[in-house]
PDB file of N, CA and C in Angstrom:
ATOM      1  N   UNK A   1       0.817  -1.190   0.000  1.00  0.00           N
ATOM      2  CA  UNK A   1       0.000   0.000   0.000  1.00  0.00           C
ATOM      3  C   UNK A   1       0.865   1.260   0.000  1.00  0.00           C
ATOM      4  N   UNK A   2       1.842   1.744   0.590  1.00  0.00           N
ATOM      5  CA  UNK A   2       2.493   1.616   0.974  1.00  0.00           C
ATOM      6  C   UNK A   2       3.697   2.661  -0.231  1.00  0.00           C
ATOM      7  N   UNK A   3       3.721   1.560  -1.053  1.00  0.00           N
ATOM      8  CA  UNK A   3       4.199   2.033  -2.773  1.00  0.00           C
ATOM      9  C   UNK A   3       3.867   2.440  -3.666  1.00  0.00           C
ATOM     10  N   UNK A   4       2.145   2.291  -3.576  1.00  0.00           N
ATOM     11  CA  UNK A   4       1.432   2.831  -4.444  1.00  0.00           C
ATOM     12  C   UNK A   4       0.832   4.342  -4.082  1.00  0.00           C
ATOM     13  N   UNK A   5       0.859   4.748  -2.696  1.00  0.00           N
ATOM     14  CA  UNK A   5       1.077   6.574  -2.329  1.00  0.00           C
ATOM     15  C   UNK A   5       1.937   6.888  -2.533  1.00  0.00           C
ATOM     16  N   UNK A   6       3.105   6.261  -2.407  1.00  0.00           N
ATOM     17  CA  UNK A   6       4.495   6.805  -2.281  1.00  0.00           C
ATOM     18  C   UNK A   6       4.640   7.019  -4.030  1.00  0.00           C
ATOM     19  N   UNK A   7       4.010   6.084  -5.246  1.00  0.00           N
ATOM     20  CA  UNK A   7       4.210   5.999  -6.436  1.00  0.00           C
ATOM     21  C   UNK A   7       3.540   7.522  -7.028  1.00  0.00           C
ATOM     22  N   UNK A   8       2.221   7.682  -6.377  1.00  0.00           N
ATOM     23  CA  UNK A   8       0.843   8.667  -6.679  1.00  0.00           C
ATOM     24  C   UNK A   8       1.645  10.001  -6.155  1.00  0.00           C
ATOM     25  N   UNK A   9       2.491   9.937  -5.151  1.00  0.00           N
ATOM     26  CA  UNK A   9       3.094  11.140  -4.812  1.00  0.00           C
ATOM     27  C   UNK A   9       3.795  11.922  -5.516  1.00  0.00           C
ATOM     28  N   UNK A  10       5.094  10.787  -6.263  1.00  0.00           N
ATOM     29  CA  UNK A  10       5.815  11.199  -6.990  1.00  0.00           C
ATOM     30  C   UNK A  10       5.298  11.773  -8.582  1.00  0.00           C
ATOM     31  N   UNK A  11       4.388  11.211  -9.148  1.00  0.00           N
ATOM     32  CA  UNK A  11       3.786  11.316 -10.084  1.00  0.00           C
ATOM     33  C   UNK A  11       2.924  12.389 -10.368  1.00  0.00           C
ATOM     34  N   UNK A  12       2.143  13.064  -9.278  1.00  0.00           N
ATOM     35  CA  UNK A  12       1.271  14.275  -9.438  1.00  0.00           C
ATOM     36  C   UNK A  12       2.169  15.381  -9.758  1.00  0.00           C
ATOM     37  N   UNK A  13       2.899  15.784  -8.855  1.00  0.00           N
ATOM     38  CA  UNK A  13       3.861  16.831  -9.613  1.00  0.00           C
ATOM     39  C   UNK A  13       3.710  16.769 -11.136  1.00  0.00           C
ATOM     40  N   UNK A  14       4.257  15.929 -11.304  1.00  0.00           N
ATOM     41  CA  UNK A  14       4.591  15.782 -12.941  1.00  0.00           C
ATOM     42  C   UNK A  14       3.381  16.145 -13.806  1.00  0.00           C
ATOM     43  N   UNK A  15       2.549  16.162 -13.102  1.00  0.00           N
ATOM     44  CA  UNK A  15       0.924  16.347 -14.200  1.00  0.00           C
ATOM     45  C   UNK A  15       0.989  18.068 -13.788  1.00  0.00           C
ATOM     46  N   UNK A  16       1.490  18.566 -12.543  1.00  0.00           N
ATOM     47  CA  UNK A  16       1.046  20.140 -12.611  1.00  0.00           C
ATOM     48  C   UNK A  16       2.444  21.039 -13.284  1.00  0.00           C
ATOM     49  N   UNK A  17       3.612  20.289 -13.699  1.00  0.00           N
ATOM     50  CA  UNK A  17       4.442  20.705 -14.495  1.00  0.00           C
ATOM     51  C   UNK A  17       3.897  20.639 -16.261  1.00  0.00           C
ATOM     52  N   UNK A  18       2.805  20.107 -15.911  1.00  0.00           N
ATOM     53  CA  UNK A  18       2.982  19.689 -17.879  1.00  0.00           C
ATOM     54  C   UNK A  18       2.321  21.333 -18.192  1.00  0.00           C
ATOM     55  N   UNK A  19       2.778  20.878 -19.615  1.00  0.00           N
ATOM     56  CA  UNK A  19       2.711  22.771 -20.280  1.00  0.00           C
ATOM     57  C   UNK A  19       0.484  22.383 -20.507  1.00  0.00           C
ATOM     58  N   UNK A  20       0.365  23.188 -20.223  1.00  0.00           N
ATOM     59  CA  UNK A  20      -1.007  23.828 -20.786  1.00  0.00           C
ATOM     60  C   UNK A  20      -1.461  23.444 -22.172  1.00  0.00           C
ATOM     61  N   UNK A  21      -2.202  22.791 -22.906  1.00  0.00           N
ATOM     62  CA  UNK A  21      -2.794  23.021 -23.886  1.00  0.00           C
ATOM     63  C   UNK A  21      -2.808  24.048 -24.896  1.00  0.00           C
ATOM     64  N   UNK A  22      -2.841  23.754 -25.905  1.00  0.00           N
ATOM     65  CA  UNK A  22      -2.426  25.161 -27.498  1.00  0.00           C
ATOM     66  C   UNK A  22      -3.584  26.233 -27.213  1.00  0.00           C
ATOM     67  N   UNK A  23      -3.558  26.823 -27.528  1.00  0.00           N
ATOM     68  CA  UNK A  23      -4.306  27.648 -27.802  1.00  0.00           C
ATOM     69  C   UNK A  23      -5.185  27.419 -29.323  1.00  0.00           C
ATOM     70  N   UNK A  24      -5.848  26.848 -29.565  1.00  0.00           N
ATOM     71  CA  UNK A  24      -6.443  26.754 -31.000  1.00  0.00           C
ATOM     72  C   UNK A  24      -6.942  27.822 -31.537  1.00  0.00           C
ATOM     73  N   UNK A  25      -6.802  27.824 -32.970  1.00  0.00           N
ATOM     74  CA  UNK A  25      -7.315  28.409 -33.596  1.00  0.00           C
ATOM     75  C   UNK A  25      -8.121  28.622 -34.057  1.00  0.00           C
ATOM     76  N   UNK A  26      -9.202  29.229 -34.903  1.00  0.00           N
ATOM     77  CA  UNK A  26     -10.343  29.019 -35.437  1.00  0.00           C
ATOM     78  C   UNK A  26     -10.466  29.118 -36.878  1.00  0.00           C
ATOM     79  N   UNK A  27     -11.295  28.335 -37.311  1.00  0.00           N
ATOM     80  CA  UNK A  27     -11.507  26.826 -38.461  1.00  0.00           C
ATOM     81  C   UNK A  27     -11.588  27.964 -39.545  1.00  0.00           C
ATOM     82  N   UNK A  28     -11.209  28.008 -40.708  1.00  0.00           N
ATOM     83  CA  UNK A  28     -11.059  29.148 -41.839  1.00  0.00           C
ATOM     84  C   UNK A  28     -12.496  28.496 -42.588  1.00  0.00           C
ATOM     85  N   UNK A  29     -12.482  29.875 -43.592  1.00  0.00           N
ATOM     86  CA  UNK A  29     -13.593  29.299 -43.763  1.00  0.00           C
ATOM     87  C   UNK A  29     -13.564  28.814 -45.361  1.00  0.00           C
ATOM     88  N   UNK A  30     -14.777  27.906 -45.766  1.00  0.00           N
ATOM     89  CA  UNK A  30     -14.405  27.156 -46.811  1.00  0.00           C
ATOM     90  C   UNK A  30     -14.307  28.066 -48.169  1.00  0.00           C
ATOM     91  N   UNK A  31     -13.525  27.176 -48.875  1.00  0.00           N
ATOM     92  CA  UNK A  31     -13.111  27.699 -50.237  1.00  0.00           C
ATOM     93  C   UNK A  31     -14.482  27.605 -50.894  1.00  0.00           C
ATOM     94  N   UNK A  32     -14.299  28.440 -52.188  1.00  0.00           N
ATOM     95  CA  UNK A  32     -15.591  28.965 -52.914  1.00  0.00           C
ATOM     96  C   UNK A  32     -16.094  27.101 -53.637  1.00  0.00           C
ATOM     97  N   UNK A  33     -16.750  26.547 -53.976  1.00  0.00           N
ATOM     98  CA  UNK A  33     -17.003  25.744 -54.694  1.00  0.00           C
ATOM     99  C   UNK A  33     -16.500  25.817 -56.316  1.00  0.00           C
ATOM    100  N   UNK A  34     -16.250  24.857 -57.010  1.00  0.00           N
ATOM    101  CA  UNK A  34     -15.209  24.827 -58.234  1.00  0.00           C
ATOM    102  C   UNK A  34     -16.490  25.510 -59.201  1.00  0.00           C
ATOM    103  N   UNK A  35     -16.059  26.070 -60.286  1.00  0.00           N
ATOM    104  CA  UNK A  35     -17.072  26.838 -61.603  1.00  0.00           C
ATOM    105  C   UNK A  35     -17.856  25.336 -62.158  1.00  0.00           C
ATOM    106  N   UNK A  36     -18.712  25.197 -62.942  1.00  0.00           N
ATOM    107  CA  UNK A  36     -19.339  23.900 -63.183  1.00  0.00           C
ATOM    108  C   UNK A  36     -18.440  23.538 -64.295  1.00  0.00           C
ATOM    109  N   UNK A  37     -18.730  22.644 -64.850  1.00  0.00           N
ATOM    110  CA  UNK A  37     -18.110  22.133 -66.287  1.00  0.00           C
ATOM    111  C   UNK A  37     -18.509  22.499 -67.507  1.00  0.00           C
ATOM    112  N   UNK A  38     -17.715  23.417 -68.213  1.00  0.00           N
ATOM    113  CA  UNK A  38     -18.182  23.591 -69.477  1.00  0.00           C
ATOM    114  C   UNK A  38     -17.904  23.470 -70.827  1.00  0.00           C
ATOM    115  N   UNK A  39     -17.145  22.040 -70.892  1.00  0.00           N
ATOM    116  CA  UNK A  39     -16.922  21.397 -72.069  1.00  0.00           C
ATOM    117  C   UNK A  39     -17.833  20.986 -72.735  1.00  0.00           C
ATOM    118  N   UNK A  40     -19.220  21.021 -72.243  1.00  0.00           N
ATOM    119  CA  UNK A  40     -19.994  20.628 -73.431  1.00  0.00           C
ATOM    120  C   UNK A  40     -20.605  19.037 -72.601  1.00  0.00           C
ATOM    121  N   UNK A  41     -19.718  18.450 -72.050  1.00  0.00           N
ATOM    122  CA  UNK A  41     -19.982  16.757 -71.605  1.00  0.00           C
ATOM    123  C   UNK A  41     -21.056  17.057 -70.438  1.00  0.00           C
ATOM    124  N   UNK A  42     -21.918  16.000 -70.902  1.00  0.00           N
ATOM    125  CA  UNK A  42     -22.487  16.083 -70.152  1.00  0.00           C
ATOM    126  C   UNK A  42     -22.502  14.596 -69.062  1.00  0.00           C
ATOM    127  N   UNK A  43     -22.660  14.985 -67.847  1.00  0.00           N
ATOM    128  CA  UNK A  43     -22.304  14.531 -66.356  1.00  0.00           C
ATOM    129  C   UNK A  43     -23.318  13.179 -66.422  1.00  0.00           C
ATOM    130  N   UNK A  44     -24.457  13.707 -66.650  1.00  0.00           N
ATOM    131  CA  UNK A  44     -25.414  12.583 -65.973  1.00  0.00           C
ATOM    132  C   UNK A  44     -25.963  12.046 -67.112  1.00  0.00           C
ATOM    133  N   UNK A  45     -26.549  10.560 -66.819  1.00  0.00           N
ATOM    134  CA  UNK A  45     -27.038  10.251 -68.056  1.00  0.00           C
ATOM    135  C   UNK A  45     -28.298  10.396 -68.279  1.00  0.00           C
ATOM    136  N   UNK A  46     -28.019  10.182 -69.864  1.00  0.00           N
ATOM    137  CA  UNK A  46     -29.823   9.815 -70.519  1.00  0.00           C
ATOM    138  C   UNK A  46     -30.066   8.668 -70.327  1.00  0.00           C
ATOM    139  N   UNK A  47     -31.815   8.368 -69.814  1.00  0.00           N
ATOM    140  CA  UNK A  47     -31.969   7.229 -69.531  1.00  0.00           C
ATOM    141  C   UNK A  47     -33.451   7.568 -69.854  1.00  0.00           C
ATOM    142  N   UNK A  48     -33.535   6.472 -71.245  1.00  0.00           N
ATOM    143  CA  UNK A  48     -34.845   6.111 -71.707  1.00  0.00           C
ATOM    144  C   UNK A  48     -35.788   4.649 -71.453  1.00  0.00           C
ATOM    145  N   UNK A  49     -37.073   5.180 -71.305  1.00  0.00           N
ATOM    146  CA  UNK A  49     -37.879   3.424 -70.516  1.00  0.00           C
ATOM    147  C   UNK A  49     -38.605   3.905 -71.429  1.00  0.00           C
ATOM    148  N   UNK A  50     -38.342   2.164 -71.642  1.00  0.00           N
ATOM    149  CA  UNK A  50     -39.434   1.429 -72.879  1.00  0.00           C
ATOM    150  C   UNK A  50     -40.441   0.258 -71.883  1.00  0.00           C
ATOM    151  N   UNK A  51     -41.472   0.393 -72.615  1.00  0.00           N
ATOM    152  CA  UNK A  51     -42.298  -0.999 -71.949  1.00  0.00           C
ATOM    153  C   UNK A  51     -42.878  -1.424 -72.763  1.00  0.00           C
ATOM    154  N   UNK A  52     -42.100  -2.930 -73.037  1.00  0.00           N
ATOM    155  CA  UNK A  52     -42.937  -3.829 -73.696  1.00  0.00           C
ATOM    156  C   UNK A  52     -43.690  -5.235 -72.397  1.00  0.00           C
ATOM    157  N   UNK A  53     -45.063  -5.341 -73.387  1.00  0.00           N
ATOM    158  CA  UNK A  53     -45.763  -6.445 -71.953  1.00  0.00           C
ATOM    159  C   UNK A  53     -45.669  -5.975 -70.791  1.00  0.00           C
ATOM    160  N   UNK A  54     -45.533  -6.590 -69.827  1.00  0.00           N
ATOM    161  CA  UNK A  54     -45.483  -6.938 -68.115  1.00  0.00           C
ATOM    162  C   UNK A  54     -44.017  -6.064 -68.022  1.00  0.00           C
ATOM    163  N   UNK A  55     -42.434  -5.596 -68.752  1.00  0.00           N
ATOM    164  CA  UNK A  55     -41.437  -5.258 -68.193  1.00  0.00           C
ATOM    165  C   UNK A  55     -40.969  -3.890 -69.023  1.00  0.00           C
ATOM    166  N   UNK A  56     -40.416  -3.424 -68.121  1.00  0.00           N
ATOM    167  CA  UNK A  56     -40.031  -2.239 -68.254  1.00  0.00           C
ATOM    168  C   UNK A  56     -38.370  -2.227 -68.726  1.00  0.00           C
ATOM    169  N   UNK A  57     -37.975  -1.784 -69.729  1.00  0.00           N
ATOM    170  CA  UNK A  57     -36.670  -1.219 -70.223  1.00  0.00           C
ATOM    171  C   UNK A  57     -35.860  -0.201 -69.558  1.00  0.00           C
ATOM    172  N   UNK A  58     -34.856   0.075 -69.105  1.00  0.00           N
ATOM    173  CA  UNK A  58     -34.219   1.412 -69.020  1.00  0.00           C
ATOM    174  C   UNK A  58     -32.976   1.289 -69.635  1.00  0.00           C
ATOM    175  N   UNK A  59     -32.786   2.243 -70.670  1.00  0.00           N
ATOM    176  CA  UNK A  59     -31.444   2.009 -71.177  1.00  0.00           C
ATOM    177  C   UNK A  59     -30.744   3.537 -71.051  1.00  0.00           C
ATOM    178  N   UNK A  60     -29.663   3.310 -70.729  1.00  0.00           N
ATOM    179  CA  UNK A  60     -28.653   4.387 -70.044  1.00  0.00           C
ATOM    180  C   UNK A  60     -27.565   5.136 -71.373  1.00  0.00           C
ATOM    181  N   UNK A  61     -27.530   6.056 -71.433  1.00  0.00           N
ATOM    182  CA  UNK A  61     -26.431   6.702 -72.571  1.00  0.00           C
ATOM    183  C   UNK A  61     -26.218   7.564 -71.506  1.00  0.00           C
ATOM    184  N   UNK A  62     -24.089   7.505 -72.147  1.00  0.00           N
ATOM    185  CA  UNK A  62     -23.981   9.237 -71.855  1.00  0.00           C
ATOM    186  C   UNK A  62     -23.527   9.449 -73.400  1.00  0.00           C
ATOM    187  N   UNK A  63     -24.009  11.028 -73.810  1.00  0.00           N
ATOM    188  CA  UNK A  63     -23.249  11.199 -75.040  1.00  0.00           C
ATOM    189  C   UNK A  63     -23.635  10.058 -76.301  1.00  0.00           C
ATOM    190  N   UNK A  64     -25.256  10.110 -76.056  1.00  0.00           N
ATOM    191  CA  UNK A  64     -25.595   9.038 -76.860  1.00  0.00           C
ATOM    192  C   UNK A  64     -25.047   7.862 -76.608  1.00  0.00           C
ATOM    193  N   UNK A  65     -23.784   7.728 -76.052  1.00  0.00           N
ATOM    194  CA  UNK A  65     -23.689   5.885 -76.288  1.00  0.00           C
ATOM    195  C   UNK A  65     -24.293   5.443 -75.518  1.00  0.00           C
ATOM    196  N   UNK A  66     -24.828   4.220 -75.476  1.00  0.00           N
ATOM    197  CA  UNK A  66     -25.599   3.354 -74.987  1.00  0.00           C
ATOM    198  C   UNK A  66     -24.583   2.481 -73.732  1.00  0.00           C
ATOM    199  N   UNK A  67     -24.385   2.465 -72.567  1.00  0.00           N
ATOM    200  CA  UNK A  67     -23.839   2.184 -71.580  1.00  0.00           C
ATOM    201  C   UNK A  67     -23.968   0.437 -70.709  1.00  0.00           C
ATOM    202  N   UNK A  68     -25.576   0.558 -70.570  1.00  0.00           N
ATOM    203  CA  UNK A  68     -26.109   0.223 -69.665  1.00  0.00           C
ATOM    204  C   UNK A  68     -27.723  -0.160 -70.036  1.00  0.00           C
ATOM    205  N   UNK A  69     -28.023  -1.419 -69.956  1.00  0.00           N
ATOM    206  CA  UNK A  69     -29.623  -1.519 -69.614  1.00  0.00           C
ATOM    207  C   UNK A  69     -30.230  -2.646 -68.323  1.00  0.00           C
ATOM    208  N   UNK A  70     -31.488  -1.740 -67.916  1.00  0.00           N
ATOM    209  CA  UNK A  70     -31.797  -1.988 -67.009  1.00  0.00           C
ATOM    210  C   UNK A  70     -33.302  -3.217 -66.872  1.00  0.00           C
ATOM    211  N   UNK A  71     -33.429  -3.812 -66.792  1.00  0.00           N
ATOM    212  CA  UNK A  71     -34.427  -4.854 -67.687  1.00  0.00           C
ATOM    213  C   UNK A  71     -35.300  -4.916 -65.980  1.00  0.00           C
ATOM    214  N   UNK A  72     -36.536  -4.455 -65.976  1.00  0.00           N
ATOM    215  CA  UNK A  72     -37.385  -4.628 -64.990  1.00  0.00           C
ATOM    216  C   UNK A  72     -38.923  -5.843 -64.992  1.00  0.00           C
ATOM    217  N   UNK A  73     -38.597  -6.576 -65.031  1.00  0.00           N
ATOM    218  CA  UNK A  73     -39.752  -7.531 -65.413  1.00  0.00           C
ATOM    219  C   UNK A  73     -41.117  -7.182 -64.347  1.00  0.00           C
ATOM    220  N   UNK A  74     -41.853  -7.969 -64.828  1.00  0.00           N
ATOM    221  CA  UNK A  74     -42.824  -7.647 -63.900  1.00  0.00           C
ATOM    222  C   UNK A  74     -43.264  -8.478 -62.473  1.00  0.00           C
ATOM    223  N   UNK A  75     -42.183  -9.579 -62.534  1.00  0.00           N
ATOM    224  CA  UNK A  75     -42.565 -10.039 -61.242  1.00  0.00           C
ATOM    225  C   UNK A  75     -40.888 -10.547 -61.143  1.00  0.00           C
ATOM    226  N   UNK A  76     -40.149 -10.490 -60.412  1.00  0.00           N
ATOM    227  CA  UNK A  76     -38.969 -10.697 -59.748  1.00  0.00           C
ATOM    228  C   UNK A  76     -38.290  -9.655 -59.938  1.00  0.00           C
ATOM    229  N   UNK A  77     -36.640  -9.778 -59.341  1.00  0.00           N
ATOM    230  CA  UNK A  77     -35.688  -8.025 -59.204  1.00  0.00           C
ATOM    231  C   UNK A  77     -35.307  -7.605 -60.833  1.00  0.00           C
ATOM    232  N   UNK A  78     -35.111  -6.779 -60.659  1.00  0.00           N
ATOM    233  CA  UNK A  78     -34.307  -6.085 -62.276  1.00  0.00           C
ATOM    234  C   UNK A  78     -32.907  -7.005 -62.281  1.00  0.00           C
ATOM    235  N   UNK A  79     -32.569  -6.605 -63.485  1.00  0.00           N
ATOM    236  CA  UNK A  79     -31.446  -7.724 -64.133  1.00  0.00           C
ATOM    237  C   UNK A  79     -30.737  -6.485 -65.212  1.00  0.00           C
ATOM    238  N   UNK A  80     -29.637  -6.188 -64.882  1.00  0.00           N
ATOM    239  CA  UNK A  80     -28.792  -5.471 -65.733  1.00  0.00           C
ATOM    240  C   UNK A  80     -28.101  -5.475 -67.357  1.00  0.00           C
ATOM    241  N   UNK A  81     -27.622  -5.555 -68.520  1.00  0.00           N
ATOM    242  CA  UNK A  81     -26.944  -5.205 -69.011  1.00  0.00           C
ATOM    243  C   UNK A  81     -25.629  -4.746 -69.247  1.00  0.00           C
ATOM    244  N   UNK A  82     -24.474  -4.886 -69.238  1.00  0.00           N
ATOM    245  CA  UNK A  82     -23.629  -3.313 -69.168  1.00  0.00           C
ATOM    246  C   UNK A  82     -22.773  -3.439 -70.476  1.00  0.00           C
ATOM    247  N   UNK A  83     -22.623  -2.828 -71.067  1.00  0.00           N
ATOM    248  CA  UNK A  83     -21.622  -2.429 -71.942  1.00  0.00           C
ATOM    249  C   UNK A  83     -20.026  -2.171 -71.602  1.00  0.00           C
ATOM    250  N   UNK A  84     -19.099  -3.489 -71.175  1.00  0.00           N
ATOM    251  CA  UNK A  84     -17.588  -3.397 -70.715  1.00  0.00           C
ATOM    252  C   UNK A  84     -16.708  -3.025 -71.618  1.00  0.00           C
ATOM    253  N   UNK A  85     -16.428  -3.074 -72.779  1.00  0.00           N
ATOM    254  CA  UNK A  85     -15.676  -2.948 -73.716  1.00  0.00           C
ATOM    255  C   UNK A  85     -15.943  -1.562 -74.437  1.00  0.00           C
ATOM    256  N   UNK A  86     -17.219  -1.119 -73.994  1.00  0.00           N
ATOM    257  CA  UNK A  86     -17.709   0.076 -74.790  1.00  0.00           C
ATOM    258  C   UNK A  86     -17.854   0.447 -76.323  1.00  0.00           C
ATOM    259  N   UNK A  87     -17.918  -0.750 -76.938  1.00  0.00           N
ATOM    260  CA  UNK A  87     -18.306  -0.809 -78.337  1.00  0.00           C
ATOM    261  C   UNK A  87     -19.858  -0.345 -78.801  1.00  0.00           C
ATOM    262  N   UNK A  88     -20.642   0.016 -77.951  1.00  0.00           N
ATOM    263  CA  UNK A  88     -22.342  -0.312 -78.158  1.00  0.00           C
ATOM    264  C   UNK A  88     -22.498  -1.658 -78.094  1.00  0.00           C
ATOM    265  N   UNK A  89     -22.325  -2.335 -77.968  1.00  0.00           N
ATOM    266  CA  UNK A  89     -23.256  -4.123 -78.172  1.00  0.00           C
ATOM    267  C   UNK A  89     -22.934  -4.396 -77.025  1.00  0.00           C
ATOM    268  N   UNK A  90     -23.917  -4.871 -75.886  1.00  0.00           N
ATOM    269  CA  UNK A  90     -23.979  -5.433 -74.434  1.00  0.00           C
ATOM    270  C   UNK A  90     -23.208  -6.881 -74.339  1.00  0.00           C
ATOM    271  N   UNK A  91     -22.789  -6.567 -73.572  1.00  0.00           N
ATOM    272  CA  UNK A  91     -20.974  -7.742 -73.309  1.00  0.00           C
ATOM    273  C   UNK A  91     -22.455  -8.811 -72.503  1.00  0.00           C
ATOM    274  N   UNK A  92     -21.917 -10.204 -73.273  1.00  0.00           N
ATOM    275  CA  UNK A  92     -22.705 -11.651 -72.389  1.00  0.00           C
ATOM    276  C   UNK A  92     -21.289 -11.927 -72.153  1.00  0.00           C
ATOM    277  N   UNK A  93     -21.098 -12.710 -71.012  1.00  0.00           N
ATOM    278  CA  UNK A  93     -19.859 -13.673 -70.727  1.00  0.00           C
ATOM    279  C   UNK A  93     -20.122 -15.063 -70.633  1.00  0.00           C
ATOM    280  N   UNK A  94     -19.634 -16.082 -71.579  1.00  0.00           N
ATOM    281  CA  UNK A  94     -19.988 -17.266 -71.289  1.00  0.00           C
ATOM    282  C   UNK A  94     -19.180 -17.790 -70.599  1.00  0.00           C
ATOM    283  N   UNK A  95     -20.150 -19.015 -69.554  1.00  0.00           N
ATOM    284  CA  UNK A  95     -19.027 -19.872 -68.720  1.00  0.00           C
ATOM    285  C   UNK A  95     -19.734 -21.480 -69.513  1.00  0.00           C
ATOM    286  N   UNK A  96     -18.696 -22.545 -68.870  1.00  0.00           N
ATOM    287  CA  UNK A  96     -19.537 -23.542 -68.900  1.00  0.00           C
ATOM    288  C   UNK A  96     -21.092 -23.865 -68.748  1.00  0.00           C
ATOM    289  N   UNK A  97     -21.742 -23.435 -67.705  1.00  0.00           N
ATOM    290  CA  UNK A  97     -22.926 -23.758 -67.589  1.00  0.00           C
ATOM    291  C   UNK A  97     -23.557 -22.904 -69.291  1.00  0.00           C
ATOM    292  N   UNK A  98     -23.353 -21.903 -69.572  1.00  0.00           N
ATOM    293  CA  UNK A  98     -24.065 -21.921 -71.185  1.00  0.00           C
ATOM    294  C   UNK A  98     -24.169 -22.268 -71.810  1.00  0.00           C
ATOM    295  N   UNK A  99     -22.646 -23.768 -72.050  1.00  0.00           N
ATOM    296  CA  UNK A  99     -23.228 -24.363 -73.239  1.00  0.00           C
ATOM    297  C   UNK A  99     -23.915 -25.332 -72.805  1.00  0.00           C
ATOM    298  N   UNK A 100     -24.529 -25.985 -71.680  1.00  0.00           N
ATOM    299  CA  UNK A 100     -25.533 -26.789 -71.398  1.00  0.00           C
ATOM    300  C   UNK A 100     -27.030 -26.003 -70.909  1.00  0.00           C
ATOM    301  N   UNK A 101     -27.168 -24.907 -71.403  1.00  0.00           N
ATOM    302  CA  UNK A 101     -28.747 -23.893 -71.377  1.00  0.00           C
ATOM    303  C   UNK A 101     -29.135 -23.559 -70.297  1.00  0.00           C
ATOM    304  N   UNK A 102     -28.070 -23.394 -68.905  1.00  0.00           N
ATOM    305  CA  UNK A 102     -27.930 -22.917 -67.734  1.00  0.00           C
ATOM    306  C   UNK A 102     -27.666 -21.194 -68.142  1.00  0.00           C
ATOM    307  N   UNK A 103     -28.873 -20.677 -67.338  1.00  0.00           N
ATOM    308  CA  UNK A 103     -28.532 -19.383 -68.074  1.00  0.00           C
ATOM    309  C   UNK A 103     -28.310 -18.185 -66.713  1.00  0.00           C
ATOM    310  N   UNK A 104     -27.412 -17.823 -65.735  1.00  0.00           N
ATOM    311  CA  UNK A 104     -27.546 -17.477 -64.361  1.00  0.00           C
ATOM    312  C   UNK A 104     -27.994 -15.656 -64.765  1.00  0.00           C
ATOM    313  N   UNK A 105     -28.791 -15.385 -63.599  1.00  0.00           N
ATOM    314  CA  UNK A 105     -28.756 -14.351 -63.936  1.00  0.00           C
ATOM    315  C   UNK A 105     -28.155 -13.370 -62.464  1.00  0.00           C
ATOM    316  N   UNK A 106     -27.810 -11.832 -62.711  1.00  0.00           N
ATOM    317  CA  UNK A 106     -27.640 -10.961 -61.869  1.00  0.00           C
ATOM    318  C   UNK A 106     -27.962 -10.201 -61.062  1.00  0.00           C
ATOM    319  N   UNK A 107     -27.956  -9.714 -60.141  1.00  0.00           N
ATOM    320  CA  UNK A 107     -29.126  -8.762 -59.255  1.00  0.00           C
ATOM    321  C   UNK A 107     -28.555  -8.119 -58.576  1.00  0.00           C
ATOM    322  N   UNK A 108     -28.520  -6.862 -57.965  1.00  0.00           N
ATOM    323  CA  UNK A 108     -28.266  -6.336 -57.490  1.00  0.00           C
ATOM    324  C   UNK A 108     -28.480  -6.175 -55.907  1.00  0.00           C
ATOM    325  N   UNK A 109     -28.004  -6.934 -54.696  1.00  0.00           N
ATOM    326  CA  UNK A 109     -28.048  -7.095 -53.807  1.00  0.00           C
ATOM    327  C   UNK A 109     -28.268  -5.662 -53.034  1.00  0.00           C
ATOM    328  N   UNK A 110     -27.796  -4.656 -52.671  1.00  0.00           N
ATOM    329  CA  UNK A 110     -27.375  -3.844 -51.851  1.00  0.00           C
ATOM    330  C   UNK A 110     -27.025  -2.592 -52.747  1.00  0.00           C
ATOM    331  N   UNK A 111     -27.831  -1.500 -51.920  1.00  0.00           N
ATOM    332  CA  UNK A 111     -27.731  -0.388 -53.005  1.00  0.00           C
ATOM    333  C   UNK A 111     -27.922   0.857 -51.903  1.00  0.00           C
ATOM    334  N   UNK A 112     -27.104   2.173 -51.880  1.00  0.00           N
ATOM    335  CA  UNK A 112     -27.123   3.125 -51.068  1.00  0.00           C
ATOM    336  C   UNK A 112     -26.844   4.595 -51.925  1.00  0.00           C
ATOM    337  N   UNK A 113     -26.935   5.622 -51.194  1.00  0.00           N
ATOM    338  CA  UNK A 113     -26.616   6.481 -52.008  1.00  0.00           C
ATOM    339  C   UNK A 113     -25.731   7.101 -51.269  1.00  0.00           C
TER     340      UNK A 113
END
């Protein structure tokens, strides 16, 4: 017991020697926001819906090209498209299961903004 006042003794000093805290400053204030873009490109896309039957189309361009489609059926989740290579013609990837008429499809699990 004994060592541990005798420890607490020696040790407080040392906390009323320590230097004081900064003085802070105060927070500047923010820079102006950047001018918009005016090359002409445009940012967001075009996105046209078609409906044929029971499902709904969305197909995505920027700059006219065709990107992206969004295939909404009428009873289960949407099922994507995408254009990887960026030629216009929607990239399929075959695996084994295609050439036996296994056809998997995609969905989009988890989505936030």
């Amino acid at each position: 017991m004994r060592p541990l006042i005798l420890l607490s003794l020696l040790v407080y000093p040392a906390f009323l020697l320590a230097e004081p805290p900064p003085i802070l400053e105060s927070v500047p204030e923010p820079p102006e926001p950047p001018m918009p873009v005016e090359s002409g490109e445009v940012m967001e896309p075009d996105i046209t819906i078609i409906r044929k039957g029971k499902k709904t189309i969305q197909e995505y361009r920027i700059n006219g090209q065709l990107y992206m489609v969004k295939v909404i059926p009428d009873i289960g989740p949407a099922y994507y498209l995408i254009d990887t290579d960026r030629d216009g013609n929607m990239d399929v990837r075959g695996t084994d299961l295609d050439r036996e008429g296994i056809n998997i499809n995609q969905w989009k699990i988890l989505e936030w903004n």
